[in-house]
N, C-alpha and C. Protein backbone atom coordinates (compact mmCIF):
# COMPACT_ATOMS: atom_id res chain seq x y z
N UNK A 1 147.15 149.64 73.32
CA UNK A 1 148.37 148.86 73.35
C UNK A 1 148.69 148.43 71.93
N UNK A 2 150.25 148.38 71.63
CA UNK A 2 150.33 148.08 70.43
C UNK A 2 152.24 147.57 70.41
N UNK A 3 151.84 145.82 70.03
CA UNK A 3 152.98 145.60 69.83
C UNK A 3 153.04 145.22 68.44
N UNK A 4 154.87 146.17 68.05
CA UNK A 4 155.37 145.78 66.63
C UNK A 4 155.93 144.54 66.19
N UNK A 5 156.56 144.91 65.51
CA UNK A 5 157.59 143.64 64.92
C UNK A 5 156.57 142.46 63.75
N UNK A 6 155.17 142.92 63.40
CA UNK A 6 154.61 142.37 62.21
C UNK A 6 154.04 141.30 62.72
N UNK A 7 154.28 140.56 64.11
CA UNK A 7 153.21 139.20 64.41
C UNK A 7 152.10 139.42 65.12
N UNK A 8 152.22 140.38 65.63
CA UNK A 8 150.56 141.01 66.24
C UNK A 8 150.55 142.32 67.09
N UNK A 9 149.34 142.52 66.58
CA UNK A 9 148.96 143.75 66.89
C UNK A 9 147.87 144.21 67.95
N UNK A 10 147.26 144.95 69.01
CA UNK A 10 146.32 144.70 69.77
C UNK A 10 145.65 146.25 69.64
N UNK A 11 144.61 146.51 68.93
CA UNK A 11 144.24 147.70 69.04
C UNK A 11 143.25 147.96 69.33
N UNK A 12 142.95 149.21 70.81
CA UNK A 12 141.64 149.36 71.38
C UNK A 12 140.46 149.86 70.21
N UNK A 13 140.44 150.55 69.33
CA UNK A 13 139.39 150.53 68.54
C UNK A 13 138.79 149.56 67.81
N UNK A 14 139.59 148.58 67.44
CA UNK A 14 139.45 147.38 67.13
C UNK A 14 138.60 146.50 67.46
N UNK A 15 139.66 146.62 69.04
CA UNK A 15 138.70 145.50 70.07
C UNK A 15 139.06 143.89 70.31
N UNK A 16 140.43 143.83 69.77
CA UNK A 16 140.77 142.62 69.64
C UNK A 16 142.35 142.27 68.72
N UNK A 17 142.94 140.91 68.69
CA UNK A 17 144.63 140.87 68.00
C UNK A 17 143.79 140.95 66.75
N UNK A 18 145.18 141.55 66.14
CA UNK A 18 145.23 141.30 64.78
C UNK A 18 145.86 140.05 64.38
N UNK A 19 145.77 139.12 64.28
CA UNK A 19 146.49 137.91 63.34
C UNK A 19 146.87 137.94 62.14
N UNK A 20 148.32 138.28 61.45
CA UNK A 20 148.49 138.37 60.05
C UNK A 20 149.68 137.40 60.09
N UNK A 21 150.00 137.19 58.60
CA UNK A 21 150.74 136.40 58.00
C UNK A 21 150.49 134.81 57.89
N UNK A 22 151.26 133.76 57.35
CA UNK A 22 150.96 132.98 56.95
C UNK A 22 152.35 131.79 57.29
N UNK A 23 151.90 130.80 58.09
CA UNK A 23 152.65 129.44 58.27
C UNK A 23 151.99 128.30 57.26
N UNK A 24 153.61 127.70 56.97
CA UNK A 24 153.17 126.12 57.00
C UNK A 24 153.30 125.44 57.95
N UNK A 25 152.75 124.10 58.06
CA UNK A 25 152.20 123.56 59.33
C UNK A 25 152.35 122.35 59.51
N UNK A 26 152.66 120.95 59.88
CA UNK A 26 151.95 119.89 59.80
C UNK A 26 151.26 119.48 60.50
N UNK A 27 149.65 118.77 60.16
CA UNK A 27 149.40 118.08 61.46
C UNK A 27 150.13 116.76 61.87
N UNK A 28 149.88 116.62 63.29
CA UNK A 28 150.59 115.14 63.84
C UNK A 28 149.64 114.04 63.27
N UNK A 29 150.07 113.12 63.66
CA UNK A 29 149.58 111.84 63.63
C UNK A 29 147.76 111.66 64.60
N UNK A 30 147.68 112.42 65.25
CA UNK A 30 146.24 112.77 66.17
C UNK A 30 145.52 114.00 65.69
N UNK A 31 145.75 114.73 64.56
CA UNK A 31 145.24 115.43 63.81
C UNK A 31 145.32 116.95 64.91
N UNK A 32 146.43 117.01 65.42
CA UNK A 32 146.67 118.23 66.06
C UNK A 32 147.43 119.39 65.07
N UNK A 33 147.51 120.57 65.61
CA UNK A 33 148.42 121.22 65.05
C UNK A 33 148.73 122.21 65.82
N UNK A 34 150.41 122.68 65.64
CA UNK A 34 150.80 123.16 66.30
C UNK A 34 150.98 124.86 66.19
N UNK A 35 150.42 125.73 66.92
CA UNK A 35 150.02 126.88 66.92
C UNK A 35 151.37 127.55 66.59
N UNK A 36 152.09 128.38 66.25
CA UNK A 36 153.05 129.09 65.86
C UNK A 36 153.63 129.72 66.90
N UNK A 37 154.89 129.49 67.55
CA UNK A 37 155.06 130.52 68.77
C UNK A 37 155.12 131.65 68.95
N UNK A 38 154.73 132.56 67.70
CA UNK A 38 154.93 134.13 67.42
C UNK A 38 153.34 134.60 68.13
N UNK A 39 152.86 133.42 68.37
CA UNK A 39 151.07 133.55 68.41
C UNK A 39 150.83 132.82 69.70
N UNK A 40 151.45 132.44 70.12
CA UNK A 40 150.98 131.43 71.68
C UNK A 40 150.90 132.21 73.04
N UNK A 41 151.58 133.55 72.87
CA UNK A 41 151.31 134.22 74.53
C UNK A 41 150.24 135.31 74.52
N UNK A 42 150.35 135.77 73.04
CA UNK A 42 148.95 136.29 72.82
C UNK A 42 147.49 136.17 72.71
N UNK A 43 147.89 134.58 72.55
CA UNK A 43 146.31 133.66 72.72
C UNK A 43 146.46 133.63 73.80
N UNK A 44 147.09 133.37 74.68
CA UNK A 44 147.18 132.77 76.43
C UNK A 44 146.50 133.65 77.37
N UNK A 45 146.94 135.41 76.30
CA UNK A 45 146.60 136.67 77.46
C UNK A 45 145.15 136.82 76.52
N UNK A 46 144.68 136.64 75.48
CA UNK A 46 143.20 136.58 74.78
C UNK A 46 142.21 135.95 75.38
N UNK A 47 142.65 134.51 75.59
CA UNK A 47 141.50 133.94 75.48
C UNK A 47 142.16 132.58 76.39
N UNK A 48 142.69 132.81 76.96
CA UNK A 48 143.40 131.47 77.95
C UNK A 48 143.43 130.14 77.26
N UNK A 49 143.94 130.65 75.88
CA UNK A 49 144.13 129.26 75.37
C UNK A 49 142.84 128.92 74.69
N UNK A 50 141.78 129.23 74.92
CA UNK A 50 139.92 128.76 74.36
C UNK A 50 140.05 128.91 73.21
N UNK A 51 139.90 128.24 72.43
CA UNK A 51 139.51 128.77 70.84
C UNK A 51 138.16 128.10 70.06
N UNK A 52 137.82 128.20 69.06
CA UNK A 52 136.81 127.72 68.48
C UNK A 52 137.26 127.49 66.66
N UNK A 53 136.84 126.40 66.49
CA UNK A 53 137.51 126.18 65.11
C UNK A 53 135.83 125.42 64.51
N UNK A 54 135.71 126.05 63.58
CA UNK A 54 134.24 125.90 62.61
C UNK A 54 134.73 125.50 61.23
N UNK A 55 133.73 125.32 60.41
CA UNK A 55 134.01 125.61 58.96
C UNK A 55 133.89 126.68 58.05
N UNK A 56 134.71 127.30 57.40
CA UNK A 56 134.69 128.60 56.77
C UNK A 56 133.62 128.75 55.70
N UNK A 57 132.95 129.77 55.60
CA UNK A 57 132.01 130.17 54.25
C UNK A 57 132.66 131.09 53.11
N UNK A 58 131.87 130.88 52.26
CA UNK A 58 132.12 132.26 50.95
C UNK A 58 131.31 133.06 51.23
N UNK A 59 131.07 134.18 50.24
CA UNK A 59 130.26 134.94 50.06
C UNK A 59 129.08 134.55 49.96
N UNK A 60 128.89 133.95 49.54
CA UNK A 60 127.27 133.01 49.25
C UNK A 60 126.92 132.11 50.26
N UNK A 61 127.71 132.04 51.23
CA UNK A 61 127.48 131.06 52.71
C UNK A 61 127.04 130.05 52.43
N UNK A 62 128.39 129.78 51.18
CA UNK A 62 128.84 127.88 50.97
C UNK A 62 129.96 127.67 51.62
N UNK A 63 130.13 126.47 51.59
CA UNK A 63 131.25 126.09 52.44
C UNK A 63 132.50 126.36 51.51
N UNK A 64 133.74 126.78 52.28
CA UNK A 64 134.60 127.38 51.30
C UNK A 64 135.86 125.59 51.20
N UNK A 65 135.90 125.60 50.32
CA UNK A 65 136.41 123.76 49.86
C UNK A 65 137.55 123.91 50.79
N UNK A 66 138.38 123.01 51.66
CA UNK A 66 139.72 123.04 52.02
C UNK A 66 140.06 124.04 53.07
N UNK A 67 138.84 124.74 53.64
CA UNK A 67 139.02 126.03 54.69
C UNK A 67 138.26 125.57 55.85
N UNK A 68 138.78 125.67 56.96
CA UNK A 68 138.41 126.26 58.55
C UNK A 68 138.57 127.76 59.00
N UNK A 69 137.54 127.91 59.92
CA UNK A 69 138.07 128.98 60.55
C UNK A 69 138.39 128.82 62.07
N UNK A 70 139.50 129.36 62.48
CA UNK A 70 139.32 129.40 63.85
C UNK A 70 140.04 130.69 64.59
N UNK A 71 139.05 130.60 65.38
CA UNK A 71 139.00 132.19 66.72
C UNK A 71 138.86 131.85 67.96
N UNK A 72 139.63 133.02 68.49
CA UNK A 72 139.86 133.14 69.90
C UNK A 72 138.41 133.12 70.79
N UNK A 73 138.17 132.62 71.93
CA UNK A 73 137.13 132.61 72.12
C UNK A 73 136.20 134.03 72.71
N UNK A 74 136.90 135.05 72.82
CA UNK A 74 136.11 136.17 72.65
C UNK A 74 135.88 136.84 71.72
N UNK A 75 136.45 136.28 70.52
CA UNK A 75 136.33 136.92 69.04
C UNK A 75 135.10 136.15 68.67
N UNK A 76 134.78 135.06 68.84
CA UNK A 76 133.56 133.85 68.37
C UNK A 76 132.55 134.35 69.32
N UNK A 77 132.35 134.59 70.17
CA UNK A 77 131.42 134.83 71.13
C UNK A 77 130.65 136.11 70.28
N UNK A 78 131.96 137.03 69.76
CA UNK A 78 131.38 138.20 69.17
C UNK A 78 130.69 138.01 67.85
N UNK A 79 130.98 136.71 66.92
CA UNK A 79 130.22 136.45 66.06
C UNK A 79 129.30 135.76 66.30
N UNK A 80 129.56 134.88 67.81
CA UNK A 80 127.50 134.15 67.71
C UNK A 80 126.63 135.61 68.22
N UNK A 81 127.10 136.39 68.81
CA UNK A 81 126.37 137.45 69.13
C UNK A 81 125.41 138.13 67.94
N UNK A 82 126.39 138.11 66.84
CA UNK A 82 125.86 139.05 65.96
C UNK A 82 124.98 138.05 64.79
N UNK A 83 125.55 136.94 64.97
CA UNK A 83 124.57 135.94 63.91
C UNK A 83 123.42 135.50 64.75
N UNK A 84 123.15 135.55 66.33
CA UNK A 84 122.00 135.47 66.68
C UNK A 84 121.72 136.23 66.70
N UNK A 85 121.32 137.70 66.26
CA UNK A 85 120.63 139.03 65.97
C UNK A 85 120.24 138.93 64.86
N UNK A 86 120.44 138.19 63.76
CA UNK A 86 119.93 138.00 62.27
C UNK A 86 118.38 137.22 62.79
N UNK A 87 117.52 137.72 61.50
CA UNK A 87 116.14 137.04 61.72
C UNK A 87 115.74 135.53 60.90
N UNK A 88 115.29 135.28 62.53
CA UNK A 88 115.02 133.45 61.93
C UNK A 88 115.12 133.01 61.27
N UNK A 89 114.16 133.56 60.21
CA UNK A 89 113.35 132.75 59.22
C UNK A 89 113.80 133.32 57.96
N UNK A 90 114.97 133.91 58.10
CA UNK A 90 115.92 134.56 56.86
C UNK A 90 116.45 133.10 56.52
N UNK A 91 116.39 132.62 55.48
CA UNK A 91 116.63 131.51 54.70
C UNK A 91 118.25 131.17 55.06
N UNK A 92 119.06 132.71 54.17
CA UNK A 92 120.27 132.42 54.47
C UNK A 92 120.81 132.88 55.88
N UNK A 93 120.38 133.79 56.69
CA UNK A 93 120.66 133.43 58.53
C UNK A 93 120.35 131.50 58.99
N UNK A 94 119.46 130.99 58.20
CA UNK A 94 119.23 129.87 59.08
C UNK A 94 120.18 129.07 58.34
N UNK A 95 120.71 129.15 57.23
CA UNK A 95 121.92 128.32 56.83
C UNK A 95 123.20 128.53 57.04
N UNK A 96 123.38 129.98 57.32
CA UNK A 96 124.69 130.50 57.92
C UNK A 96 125.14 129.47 59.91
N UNK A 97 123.77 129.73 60.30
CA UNK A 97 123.82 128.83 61.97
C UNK A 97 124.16 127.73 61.95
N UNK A 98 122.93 127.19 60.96
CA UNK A 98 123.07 125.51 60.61
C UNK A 98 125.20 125.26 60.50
N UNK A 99 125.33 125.88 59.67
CA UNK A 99 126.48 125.48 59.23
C UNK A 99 127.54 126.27 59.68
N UNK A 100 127.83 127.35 60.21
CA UNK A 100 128.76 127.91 60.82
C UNK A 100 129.00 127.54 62.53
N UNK A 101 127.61 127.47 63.40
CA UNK A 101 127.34 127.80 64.58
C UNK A 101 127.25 125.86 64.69
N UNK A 102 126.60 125.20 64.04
CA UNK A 102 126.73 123.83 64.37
C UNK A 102 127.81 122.80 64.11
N UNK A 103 128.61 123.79 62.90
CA UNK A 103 130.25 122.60 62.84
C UNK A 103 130.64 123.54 63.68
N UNK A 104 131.07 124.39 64.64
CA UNK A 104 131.49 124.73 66.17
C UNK A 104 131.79 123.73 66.47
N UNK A 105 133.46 124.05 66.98
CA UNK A 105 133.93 122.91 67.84
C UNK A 105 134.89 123.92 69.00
N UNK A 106 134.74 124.03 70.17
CA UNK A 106 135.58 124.59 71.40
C UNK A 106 136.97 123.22 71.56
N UNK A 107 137.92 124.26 71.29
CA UNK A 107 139.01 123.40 71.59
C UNK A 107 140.00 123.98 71.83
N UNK A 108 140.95 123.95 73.29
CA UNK A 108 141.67 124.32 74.06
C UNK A 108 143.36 123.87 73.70
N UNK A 109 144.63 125.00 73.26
CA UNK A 109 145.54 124.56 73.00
C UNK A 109 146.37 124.58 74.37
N UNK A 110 146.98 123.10 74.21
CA UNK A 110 147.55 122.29 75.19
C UNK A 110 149.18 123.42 75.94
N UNK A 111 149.87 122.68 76.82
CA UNK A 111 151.16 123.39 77.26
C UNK A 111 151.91 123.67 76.08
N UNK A 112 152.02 122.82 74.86
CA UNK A 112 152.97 122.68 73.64
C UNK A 112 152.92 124.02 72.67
N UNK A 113 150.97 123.97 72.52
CA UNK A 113 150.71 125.46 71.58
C UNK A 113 150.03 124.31 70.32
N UNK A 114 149.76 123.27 70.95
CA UNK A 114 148.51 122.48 69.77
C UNK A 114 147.10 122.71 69.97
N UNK A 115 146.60 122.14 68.89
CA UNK A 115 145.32 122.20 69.32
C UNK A 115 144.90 120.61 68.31
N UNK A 116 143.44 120.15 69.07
CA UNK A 116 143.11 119.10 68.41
C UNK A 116 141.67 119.53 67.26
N UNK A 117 142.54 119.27 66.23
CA UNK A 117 141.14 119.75 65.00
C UNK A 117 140.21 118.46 65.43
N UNK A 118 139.15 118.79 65.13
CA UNK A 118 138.34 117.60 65.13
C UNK A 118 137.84 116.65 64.03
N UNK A 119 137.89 115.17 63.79
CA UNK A 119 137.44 114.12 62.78
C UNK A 119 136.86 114.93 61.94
N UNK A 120 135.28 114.96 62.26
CA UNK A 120 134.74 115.52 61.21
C UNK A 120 135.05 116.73 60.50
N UNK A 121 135.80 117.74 61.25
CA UNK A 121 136.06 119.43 60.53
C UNK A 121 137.78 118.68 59.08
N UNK A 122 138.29 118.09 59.90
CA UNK A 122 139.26 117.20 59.03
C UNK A 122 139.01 116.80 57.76
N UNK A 123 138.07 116.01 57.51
CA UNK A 123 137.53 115.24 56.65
C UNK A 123 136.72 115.70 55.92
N UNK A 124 135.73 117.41 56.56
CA UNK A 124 134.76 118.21 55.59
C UNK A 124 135.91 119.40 54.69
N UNK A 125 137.61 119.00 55.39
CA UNK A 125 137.85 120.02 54.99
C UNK A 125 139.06 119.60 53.83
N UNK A 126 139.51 118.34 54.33
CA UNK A 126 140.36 117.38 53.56
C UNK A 126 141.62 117.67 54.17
N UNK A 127 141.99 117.78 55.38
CA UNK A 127 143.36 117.99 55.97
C UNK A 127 143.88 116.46 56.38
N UNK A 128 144.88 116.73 55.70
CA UNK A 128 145.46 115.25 55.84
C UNK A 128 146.77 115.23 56.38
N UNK A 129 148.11 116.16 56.53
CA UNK A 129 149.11 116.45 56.93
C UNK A 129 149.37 117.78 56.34
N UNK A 130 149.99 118.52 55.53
CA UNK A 130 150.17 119.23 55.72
C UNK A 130 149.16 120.83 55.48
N UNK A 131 149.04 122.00 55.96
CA UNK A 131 148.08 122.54 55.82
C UNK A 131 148.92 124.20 56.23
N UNK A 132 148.19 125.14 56.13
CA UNK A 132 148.71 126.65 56.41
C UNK A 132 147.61 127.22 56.98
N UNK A 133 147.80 128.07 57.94
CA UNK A 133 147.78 128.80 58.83
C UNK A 133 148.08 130.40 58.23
N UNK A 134 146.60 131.08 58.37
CA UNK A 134 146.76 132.01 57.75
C UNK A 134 145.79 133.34 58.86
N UNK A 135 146.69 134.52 58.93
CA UNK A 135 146.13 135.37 59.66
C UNK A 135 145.15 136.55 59.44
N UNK A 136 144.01 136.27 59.76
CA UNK A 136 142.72 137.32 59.59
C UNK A 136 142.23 138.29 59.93
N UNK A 137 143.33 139.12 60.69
CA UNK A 137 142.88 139.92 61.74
C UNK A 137 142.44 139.17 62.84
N UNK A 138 141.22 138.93 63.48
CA UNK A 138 140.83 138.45 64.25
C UNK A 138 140.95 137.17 64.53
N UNK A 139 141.30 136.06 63.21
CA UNK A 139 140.67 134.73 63.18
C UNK A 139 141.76 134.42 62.45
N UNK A 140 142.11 133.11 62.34
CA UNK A 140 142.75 132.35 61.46
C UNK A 140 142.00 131.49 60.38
N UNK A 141 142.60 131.39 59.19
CA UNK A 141 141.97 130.63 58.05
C UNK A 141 143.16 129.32 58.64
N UNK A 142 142.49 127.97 58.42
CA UNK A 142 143.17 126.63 58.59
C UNK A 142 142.77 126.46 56.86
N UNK A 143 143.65 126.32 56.20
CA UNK A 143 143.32 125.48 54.78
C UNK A 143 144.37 124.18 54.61
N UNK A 144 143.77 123.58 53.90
CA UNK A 144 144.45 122.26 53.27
C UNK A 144 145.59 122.67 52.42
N UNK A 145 146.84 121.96 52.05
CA UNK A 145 147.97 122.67 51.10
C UNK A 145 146.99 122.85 49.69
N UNK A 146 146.61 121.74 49.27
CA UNK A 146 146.34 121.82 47.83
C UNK A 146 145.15 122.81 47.58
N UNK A 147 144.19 123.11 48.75
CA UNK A 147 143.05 123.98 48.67
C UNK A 147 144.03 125.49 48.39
N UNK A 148 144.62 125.93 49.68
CA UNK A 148 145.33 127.07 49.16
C UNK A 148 146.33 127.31 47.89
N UNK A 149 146.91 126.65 47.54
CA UNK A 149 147.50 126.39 46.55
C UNK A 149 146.70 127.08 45.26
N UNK A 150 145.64 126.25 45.15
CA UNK A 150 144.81 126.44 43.96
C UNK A 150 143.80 127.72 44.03
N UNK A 151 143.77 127.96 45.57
CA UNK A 151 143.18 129.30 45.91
C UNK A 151 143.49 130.66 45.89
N UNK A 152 145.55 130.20 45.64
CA UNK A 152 145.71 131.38 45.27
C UNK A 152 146.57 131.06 43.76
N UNK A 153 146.29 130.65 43.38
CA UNK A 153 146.08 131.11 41.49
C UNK A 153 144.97 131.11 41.39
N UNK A 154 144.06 131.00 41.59
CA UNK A 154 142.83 131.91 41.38
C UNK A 154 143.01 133.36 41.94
N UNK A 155 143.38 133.99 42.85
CA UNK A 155 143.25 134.98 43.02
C UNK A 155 144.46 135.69 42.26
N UNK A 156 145.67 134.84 41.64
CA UNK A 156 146.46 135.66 40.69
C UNK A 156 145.92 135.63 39.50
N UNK A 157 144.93 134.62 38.79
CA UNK A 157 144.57 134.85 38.04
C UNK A 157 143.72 136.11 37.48
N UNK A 158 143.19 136.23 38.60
CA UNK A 158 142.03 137.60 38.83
C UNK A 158 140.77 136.67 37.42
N UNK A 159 140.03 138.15 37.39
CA UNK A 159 138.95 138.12 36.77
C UNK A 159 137.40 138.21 37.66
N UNK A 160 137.73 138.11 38.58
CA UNK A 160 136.88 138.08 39.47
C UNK A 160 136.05 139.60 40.72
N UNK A 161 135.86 140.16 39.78
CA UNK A 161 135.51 142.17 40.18
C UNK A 161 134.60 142.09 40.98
N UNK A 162 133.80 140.95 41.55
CA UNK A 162 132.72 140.87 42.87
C UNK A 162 133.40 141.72 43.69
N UNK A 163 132.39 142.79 44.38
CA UNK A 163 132.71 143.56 45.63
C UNK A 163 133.81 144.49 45.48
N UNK A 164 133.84 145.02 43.78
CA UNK A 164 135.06 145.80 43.91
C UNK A 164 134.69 147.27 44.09
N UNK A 165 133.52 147.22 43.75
CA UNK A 165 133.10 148.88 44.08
C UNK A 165 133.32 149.07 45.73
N UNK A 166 132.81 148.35 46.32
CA UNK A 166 132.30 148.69 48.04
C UNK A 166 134.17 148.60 48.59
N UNK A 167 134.69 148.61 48.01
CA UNK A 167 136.21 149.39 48.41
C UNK A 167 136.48 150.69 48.09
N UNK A 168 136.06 151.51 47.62
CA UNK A 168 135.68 152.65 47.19
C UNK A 168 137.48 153.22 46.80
N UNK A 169 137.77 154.08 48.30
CA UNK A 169 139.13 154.79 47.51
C UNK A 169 139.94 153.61 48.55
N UNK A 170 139.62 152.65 48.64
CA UNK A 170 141.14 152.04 49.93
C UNK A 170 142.10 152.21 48.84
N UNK A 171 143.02 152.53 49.82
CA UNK A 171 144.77 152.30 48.93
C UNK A 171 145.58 151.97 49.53
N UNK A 172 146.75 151.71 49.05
CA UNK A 172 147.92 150.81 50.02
C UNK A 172 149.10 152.01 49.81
């Protein structure tokens, strides 16, 4: 199955939506936010609304400043699957759980198309009103304005060639 028009995509090899593009957002006054309606019937037929919103990592499985992540709840299921297959006593597997699998928060968007971030993911992440909504394929990035902001002049700045080999020939 595959619907056009650029807000999502559903592809059986895949295995799951694609989520792309990028909203601004505000949260309310109860630290909700309101899901985008280009994205609300596709979560509904995904995941009945279930989602899971954590804190995002880097490459180095630090916490990424001003970032959440959140996924549908059969997309998260598919990552505790695969992070409980990592071995124990792998230093960075047990800090990836600690901190990915324990800021886990299950939270269900309402009739409207909100969802309630939670206190603490708020406050580790610095969301205060306004914030963007950004699409991952599978997952959404939640960032703070000023985190993305500054996150992407860094990435216009460049200088940064980590992981440029293991793209080998991709092209656009």
């Amino acid at each position: 199955m595959v619907k056009s028009g650029g807000k999502w995509l559903f592809l059986e090899n895949f295995g799951g939506f694609l989520f792309r593009g990028i909203s601004s957002i505000n949260l309310d006054d109860k630290g909700r936010l309101a899901i985008p309606t280009r994205y609300r019937e596709e979560l509904q037929d995904c995941c009945d609304r279930q989602m899971v919103v954590t804190v995002a990592v880097n490459e180095q499985c630090v916490g990424e400043h001003g970032c959440l992540w959140l996924y549908p709840l059969p997309e998260w299921e598919k990552l505790e699957l695969t992070i409980s297959k990592l071995p124990t006593l792998n230093k960075m597997a047990g800090k990836l759980r600690r901190f990915v699998i324990g800021n886990a928060s299950e939270c269900e968007m309402d009739g409207q198309g909100r969802l309630l971030l939670p206190e603490k993911l708020r406050k580790f992440s610095q969301m205060d009103k306004k914030i963007f909504l950004v699409g991952q394929l599978n997952k959404f990035e939640i960032w703070n304005d000023d985190a993305w902001i500054a996150k992407e002049q860094q990435w216009l700045d460049g200088g940064d060639n980590d992981g440029l080999e293991e793209l080998g020939t991709l092209s656009f």
